[in-house]
C-alpha atoms as a PDB file:
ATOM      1  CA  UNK A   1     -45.009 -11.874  -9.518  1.00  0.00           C
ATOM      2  CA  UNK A   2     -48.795 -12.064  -9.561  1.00  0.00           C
ATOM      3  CA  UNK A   3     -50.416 -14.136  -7.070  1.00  0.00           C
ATOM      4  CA  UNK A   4     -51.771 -17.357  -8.232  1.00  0.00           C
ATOM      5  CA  UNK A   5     -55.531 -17.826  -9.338  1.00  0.00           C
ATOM      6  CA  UNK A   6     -57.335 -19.918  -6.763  1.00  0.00           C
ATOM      7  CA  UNK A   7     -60.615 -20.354  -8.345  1.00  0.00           C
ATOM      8  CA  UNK A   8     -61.167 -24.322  -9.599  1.00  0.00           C
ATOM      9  CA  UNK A   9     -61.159 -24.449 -13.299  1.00  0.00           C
ATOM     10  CA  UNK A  10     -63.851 -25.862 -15.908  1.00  0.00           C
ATOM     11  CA  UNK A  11     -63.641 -29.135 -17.040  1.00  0.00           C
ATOM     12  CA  UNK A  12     -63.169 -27.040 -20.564  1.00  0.00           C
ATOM     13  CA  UNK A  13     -60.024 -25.405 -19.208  1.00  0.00           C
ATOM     14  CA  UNK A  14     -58.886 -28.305 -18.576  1.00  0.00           C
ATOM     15  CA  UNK A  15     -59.115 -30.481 -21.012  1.00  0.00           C
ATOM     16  CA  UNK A  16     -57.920 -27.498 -23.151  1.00  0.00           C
ATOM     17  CA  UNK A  17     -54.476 -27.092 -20.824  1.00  0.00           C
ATOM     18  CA  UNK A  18     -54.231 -31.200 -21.253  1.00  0.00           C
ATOM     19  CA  UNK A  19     -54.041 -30.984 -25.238  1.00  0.00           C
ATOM     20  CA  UNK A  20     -52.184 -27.587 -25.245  1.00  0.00           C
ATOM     21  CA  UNK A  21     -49.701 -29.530 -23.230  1.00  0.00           C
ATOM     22  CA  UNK A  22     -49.114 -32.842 -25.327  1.00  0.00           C
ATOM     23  CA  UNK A  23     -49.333 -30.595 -28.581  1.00  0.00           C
ATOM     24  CA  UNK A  24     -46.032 -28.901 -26.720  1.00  0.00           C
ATOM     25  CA  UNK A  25     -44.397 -32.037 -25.720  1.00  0.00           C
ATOM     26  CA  UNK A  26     -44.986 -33.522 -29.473  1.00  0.00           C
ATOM     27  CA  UNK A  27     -43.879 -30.056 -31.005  1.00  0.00           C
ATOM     28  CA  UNK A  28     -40.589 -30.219 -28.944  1.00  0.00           C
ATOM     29  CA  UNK A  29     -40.004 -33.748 -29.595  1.00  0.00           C
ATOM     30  CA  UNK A  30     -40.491 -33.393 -33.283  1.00  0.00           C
ATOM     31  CA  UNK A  31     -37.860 -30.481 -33.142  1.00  0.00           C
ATOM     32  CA  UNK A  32     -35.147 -32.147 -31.005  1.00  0.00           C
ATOM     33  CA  UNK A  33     -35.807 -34.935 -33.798  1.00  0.00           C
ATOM     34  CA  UNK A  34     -35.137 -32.259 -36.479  1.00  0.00           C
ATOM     35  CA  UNK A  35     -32.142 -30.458 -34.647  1.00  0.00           C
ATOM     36  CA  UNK A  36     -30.469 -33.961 -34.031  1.00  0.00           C
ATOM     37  CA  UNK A  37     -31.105 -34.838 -37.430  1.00  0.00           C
ATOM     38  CA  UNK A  38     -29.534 -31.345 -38.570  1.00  0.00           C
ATOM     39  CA  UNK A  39     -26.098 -31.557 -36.625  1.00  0.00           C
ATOM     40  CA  UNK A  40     -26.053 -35.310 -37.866  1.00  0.00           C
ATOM     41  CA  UNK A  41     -25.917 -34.325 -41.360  1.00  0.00           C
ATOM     42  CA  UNK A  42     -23.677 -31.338 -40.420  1.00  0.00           C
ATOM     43  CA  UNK A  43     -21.046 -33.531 -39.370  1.00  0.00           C
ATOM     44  CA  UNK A  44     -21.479 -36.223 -42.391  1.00  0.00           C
ATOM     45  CA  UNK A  45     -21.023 -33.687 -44.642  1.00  0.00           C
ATOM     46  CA  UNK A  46     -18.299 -31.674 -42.912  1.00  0.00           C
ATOM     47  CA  UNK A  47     -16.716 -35.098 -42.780  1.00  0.00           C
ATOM     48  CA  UNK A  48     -16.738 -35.829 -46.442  1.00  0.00           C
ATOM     49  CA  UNK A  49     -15.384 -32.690 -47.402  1.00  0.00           C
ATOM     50  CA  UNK A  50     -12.455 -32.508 -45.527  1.00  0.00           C
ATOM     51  CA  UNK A  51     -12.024 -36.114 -47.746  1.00  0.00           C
ATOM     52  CA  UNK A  52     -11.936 -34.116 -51.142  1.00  0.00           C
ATOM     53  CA  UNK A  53     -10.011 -31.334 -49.877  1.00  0.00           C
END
């Protein structure tokens, strides 16, 4: 591994890291959402055709 970089960031970095890092959270969220969502419907419609059949 590569040592760490010790030298204080700019405020610009910063702020920067700070919305790079709730655009992540909100990006995951969204797709855990959409995932969930998927394996939901999955199972409804796994569910009604074992009904027809």
């Amino acid at each position: 591994m590569e040592p760490k970089n010790t030298k204080p960031k700019a405020k610009g970095e910063t702020a920067r890291e700070e919305r790079l890092k709730a655009a992540l959270k909100a990006n995951m969220a969204r797709r855990k959402a959409q995932a969930k969502a998927r394996t939901a419907a999955q199972s409804g419609e796994s569910a009604t055709s074992k009904d027809k059949g």
